[in-house]
C-alpha atoms as a PDB file:
ATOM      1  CA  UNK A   1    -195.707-113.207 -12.384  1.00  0.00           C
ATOM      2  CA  UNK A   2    -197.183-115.485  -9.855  1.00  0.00           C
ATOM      3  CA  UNK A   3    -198.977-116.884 -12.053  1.00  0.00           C
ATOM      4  CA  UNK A   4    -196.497-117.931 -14.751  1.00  0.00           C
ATOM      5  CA  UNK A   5    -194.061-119.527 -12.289  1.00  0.00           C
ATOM      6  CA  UNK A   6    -197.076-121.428 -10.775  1.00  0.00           C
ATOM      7  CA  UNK A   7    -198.164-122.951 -14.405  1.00  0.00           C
ATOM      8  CA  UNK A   8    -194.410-123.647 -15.273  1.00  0.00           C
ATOM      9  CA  UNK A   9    -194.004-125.468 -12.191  1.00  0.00           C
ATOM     10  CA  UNK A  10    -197.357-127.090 -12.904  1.00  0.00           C
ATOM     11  CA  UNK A  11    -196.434-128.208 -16.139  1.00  0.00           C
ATOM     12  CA  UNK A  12    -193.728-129.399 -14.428  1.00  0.00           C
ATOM     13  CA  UNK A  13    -195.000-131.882 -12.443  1.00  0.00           C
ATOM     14  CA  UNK A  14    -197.054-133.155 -14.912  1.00  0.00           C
ATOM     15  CA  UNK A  15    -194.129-133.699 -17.579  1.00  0.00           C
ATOM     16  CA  UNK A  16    -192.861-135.753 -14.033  1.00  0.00           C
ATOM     17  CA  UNK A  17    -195.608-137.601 -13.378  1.00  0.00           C
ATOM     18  CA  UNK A  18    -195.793-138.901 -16.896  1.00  0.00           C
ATOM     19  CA  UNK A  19    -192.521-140.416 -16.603  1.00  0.00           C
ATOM     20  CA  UNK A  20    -193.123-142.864 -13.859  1.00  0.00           C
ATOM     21  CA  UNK A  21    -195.659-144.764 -15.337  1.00  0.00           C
ATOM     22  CA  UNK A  22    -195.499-148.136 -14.475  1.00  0.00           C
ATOM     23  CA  UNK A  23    -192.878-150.601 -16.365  1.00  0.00           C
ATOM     24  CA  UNK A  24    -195.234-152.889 -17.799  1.00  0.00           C
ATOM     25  CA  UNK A  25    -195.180-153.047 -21.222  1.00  0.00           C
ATOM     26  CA  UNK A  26    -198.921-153.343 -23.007  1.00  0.00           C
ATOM     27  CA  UNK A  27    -197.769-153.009 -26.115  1.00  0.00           C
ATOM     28  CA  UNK A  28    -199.095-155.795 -29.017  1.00  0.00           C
ATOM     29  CA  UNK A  29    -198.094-156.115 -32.134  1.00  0.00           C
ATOM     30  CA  UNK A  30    -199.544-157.939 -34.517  1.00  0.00           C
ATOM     31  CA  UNK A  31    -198.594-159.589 -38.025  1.00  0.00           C
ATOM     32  CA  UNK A  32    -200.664-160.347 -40.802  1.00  0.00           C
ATOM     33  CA  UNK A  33    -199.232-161.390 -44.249  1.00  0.00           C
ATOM     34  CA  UNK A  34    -201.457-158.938 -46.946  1.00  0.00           C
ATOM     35  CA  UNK A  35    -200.199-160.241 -50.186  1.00  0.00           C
ATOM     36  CA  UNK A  36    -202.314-158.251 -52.659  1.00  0.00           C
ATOM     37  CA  UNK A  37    -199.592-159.310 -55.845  1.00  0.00           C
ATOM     38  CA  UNK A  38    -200.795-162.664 -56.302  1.00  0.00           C
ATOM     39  CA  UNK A  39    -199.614-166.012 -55.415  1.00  0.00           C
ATOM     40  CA  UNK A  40    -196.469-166.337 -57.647  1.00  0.00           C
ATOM     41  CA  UNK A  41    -194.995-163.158 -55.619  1.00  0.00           C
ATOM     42  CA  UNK A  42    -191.988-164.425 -53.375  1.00  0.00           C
ATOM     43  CA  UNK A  43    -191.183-163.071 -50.211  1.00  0.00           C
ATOM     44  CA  UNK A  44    -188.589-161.748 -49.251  1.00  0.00           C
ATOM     45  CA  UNK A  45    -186.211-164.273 -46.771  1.00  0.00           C
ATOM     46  CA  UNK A  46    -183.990-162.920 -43.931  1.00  0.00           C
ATOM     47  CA  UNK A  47    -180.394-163.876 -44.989  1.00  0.00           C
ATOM     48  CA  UNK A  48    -178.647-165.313 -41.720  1.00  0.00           C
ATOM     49  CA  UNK A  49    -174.787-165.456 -41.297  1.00  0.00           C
ATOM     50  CA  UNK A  50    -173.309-168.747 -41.997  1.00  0.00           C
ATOM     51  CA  UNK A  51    -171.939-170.636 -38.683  1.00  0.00           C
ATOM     52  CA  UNK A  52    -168.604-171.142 -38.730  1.00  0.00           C
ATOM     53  CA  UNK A  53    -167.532-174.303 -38.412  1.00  0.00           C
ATOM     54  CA  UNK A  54    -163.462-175.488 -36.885  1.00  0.00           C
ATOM     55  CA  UNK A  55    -161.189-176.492 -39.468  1.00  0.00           C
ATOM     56  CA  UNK A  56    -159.120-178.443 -38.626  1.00  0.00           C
ATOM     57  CA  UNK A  57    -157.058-178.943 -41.745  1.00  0.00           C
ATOM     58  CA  UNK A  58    -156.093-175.592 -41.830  1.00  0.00           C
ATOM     59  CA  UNK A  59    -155.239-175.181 -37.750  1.00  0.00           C
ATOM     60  CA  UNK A  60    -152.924-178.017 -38.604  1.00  0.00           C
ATOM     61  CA  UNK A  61    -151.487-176.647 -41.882  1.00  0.00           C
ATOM     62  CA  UNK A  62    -151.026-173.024 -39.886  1.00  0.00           C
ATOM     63  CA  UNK A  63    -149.507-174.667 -36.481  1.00  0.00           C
ATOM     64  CA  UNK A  64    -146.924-176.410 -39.200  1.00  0.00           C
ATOM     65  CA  UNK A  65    -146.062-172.993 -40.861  1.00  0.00           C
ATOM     66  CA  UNK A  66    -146.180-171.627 -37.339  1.00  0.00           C
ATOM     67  CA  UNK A  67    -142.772-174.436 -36.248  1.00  0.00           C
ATOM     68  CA  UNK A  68    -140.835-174.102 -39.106  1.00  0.00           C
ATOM     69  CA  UNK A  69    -140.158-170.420 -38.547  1.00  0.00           C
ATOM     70  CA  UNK A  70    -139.535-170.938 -35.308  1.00  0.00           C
ATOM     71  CA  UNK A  71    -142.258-169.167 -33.512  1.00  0.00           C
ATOM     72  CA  UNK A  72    -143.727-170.953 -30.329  1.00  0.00           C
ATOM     73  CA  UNK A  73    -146.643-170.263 -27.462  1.00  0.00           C
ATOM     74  CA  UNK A  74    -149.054-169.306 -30.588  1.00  0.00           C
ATOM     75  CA  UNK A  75    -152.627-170.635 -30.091  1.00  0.00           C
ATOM     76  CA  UNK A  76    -154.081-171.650 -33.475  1.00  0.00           C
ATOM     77  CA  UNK A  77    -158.544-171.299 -33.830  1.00  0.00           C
ATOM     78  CA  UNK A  78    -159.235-172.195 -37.804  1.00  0.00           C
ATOM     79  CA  UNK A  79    -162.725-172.198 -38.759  1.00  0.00           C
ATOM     80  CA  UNK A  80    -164.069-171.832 -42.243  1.00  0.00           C
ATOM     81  CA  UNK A  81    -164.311-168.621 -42.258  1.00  0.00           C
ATOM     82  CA  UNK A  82    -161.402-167.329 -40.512  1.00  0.00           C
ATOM     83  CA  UNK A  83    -158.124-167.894 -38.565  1.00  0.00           C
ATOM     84  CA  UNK A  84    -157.961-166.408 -34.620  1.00  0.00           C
ATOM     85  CA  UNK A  85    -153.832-166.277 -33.020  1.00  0.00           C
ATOM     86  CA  UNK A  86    -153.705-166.068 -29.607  1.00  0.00           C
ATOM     87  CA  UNK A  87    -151.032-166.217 -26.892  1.00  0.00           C
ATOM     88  CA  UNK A  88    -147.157-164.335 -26.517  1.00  0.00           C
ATOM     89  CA  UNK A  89    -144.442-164.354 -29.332  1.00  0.00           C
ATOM     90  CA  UNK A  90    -141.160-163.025 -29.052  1.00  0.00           C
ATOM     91  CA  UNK A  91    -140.557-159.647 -29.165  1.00  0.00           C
ATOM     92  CA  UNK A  92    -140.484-158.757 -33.148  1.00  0.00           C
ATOM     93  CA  UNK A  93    -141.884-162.127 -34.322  1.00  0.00           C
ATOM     94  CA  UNK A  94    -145.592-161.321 -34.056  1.00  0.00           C
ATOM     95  CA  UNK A  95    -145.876-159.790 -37.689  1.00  0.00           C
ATOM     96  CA  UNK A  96    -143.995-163.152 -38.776  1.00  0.00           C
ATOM     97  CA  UNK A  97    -146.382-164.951 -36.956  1.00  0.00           C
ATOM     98  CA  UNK A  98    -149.345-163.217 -38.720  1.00  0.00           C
ATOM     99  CA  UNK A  99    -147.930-163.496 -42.092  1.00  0.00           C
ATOM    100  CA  UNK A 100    -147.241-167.462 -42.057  1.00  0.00           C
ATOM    101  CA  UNK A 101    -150.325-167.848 -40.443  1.00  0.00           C
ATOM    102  CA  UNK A 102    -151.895-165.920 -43.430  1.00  0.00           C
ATOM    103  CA  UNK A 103    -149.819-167.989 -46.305  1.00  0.00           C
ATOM    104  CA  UNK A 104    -150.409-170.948 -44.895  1.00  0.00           C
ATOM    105  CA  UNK A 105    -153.949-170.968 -44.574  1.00  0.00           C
ATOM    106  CA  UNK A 106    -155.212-168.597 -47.031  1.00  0.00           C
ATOM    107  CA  UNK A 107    -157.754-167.220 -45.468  1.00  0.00           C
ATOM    108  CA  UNK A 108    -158.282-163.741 -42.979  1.00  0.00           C
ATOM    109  CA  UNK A 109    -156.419-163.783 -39.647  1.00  0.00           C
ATOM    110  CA  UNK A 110    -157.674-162.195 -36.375  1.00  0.00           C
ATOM    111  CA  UNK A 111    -154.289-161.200 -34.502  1.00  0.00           C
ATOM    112  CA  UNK A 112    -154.686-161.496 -30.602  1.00  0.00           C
ATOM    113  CA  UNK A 113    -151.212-161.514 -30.054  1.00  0.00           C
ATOM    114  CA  UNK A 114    -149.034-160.110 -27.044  1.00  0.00           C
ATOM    115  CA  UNK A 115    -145.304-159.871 -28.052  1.00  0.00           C
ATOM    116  CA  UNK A 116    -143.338-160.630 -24.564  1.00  0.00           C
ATOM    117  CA  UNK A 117    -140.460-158.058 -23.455  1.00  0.00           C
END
């Protein structure tokens, strides 16, 4: 019985020990292109996400839409892909707010909106 407890625990300490190795990371890796198909093959390209950039046609045409119903304090961020609301409308004007903002500039609209009491 003695004997089991004292390899458990030894096993133990060992499964411990193993743990605080030393943060330095040795690891290499290394790259090499093996194309094997022949030169006409085409790689494969990582696709990257296209920056958005401000538009500022559309912040105006949305900050427009925004006055004539009314609706003030409303922070307007346009970009090509996307339309971002920010800042406190009056209490039951924020889904107004969101759908003019969406007419006008035809494109999705991030609501950040806080309706005030």
């Amino acid at each position: 019985m003695k004997i089991k407890f004292l390899a458990v625990l030894g096993l133990a300490a060992v499964a411990g020990l193993a743990g605080c190795k030393s943060a330095t990371n040795t690891t290499t890796v290394t790259n090499t292109n093996t194309n094997t198909m022949g030169s006409n093959m085409a790689m494969a390209t990582p696709m990257s996400t296209p920056m958005a950039m401000p538009d500022t046609a559309t912040k105006a045409t949305v900050e427009d839409a925004l006055k004539k119903k009314n609706i003030m304090g409303v922070t307007v961020d346009a970009t090509t892909t996307g339309i971002t609301l920010r800042g406190s409308v009056a209490k039951g004007k924020m889904a107004e707010a969101v759908q003019a903002a969406q007419e006008a500039g035809k494109k999705p609209v991030k609501n950040e909106l806080t309706e005030m009491k």
